[in-house]
Protein backbone atom coordinates (compact mmCIF):
# COMPACT_ATOMS: atom_id res chain seq x y z
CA UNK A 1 -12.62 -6.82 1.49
CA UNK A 2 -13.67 -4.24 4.25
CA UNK A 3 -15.62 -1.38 3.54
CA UNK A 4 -15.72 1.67 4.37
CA UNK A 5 -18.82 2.23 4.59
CA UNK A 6 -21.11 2.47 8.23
CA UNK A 7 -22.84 -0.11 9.22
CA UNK A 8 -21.31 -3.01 6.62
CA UNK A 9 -19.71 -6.00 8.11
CA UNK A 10 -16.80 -6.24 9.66
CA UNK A 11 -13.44 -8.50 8.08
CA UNK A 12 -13.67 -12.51 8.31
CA UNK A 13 -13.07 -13.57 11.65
CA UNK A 14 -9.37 -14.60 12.01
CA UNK A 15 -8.26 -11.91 9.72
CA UNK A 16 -5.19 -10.40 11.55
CA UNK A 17 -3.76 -7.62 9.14
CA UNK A 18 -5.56 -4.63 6.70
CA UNK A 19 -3.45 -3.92 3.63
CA UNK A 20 -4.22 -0.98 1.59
CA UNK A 21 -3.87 -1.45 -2.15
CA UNK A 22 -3.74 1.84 -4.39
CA UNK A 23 -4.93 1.48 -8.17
CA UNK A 24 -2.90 -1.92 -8.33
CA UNK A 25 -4.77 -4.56 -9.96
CA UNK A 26 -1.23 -6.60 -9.51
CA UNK A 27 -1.41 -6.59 -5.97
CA UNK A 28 -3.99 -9.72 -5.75
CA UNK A 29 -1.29 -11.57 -7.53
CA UNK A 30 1.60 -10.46 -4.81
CA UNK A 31 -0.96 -11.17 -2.00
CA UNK A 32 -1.85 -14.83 -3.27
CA UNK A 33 1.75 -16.02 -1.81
CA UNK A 34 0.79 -15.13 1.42
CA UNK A 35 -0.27 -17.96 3.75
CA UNK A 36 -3.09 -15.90 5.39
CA UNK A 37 -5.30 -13.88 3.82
CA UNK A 38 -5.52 -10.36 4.63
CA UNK A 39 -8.10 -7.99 4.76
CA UNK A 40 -7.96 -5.57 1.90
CA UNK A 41 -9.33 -1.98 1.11
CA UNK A 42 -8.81 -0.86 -2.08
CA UNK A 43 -8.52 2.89 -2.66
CA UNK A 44 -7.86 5.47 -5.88
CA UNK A 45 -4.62 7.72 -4.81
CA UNK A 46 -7.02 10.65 -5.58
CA UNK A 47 -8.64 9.54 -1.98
CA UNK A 48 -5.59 8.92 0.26
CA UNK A 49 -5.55 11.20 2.53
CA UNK A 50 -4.82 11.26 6.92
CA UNK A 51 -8.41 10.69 7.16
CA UNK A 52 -8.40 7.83 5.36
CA UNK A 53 -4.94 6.18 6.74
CA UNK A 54 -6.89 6.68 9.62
CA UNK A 55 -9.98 4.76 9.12
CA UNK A 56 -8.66 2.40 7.81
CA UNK A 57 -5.32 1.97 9.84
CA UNK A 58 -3.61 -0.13 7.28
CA UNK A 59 -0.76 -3.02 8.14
CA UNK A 60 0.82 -2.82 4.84
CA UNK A 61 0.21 0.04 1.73
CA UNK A 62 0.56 -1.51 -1.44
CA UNK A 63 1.27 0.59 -4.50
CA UNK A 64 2.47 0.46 -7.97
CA UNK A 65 6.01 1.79 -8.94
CA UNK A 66 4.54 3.88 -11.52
CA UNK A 67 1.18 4.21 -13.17
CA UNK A 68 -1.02 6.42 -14.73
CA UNK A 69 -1.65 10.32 -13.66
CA UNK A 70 1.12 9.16 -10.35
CA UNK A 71 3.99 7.05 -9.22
CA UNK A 72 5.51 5.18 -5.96
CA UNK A 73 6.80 9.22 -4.91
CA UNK A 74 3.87 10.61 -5.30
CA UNK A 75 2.24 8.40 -2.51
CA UNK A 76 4.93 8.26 -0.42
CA UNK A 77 5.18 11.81 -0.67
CA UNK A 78 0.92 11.59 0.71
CA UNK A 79 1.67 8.75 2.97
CA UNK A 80 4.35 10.52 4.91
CA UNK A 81 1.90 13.95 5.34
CA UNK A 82 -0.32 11.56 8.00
CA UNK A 83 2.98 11.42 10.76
CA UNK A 84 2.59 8.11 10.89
CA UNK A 85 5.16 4.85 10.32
CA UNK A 86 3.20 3.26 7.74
CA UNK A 87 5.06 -0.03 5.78
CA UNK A 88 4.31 0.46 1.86
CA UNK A 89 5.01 -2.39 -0.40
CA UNK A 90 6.29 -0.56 -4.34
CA UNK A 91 5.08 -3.58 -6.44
CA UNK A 92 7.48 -3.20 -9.98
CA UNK A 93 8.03 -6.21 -12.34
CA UNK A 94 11.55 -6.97 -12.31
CA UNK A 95 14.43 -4.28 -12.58
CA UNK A 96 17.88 -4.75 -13.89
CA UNK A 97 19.04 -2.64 -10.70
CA UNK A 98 16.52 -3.48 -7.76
CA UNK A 99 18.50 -2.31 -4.91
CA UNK A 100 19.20 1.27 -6.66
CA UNK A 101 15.39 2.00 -7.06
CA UNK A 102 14.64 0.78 -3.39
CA UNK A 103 17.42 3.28 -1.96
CA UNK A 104 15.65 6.13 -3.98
CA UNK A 105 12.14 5.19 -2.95
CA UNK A 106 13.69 4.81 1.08
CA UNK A 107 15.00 8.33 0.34
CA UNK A 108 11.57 9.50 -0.15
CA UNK A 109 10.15 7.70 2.48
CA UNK A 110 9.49 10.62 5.28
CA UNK A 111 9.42 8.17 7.60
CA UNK A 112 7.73 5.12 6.33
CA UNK A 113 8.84 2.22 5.77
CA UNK A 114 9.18 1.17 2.31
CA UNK A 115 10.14 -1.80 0.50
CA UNK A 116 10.45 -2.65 -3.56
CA UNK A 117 8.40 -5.84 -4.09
CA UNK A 118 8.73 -7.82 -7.38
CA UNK A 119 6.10 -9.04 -8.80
């Protein structure tokens, strides 16, 4: 995990890619089928912000379809006031109609790149 903080370490050498995970304990899970581990910064959506896209210049955003006090619109909706193409993962246990609730999230997406991931 990298932290934000000055002066801490730096990732594991070798790591190649930063994901951002927002209040989604799940995400750990989804991660664990990757072949390479990546590093991760873990964030409250109270805190994203530009500033912190910034720092922290994230491959992949991970987020939860919905949780509590915010859902996958309500980041996208932050993610998309930084400018930037940013790829956000929607992490959802499985949906009767996947493909409907990706083309509504992609319809939110204000540029970014999004993607429904099942968990």
């Amino acid at each position: 995990m990298r932290s934000l903080v000055p002066g801490t370490r730096q990732p594991f050498a070798g790591t190649q890619k930063t994901c951002l995970i927002i209040e989604t304990p799940d995400a750990l899970r989804y991660l664990d089928r990757w072949t390479t581990r990546p590093s991760i910064v873990m964030a409250r959506f109270r805190d994203i912000s530009p500033s912190l896209i910034e720092r922290v210049h994230p491959d992949l955003v991970l987020c939860p379809l919905f949780a509590t006090g915010f859902d996958a619109l309500d980041v996208l909706h932050r993610l998309g006031e930084t400018g930037l193409t940013l790829r956000v993962g929607v992490l959802s246990a499985a949906l009767p109609n996947r493909s409907m609730v990706e083309r509504e999230l992609q319809s939110h997406a204000e540029g970014l790149e999004v993607e429904l991931l099942t968990l």
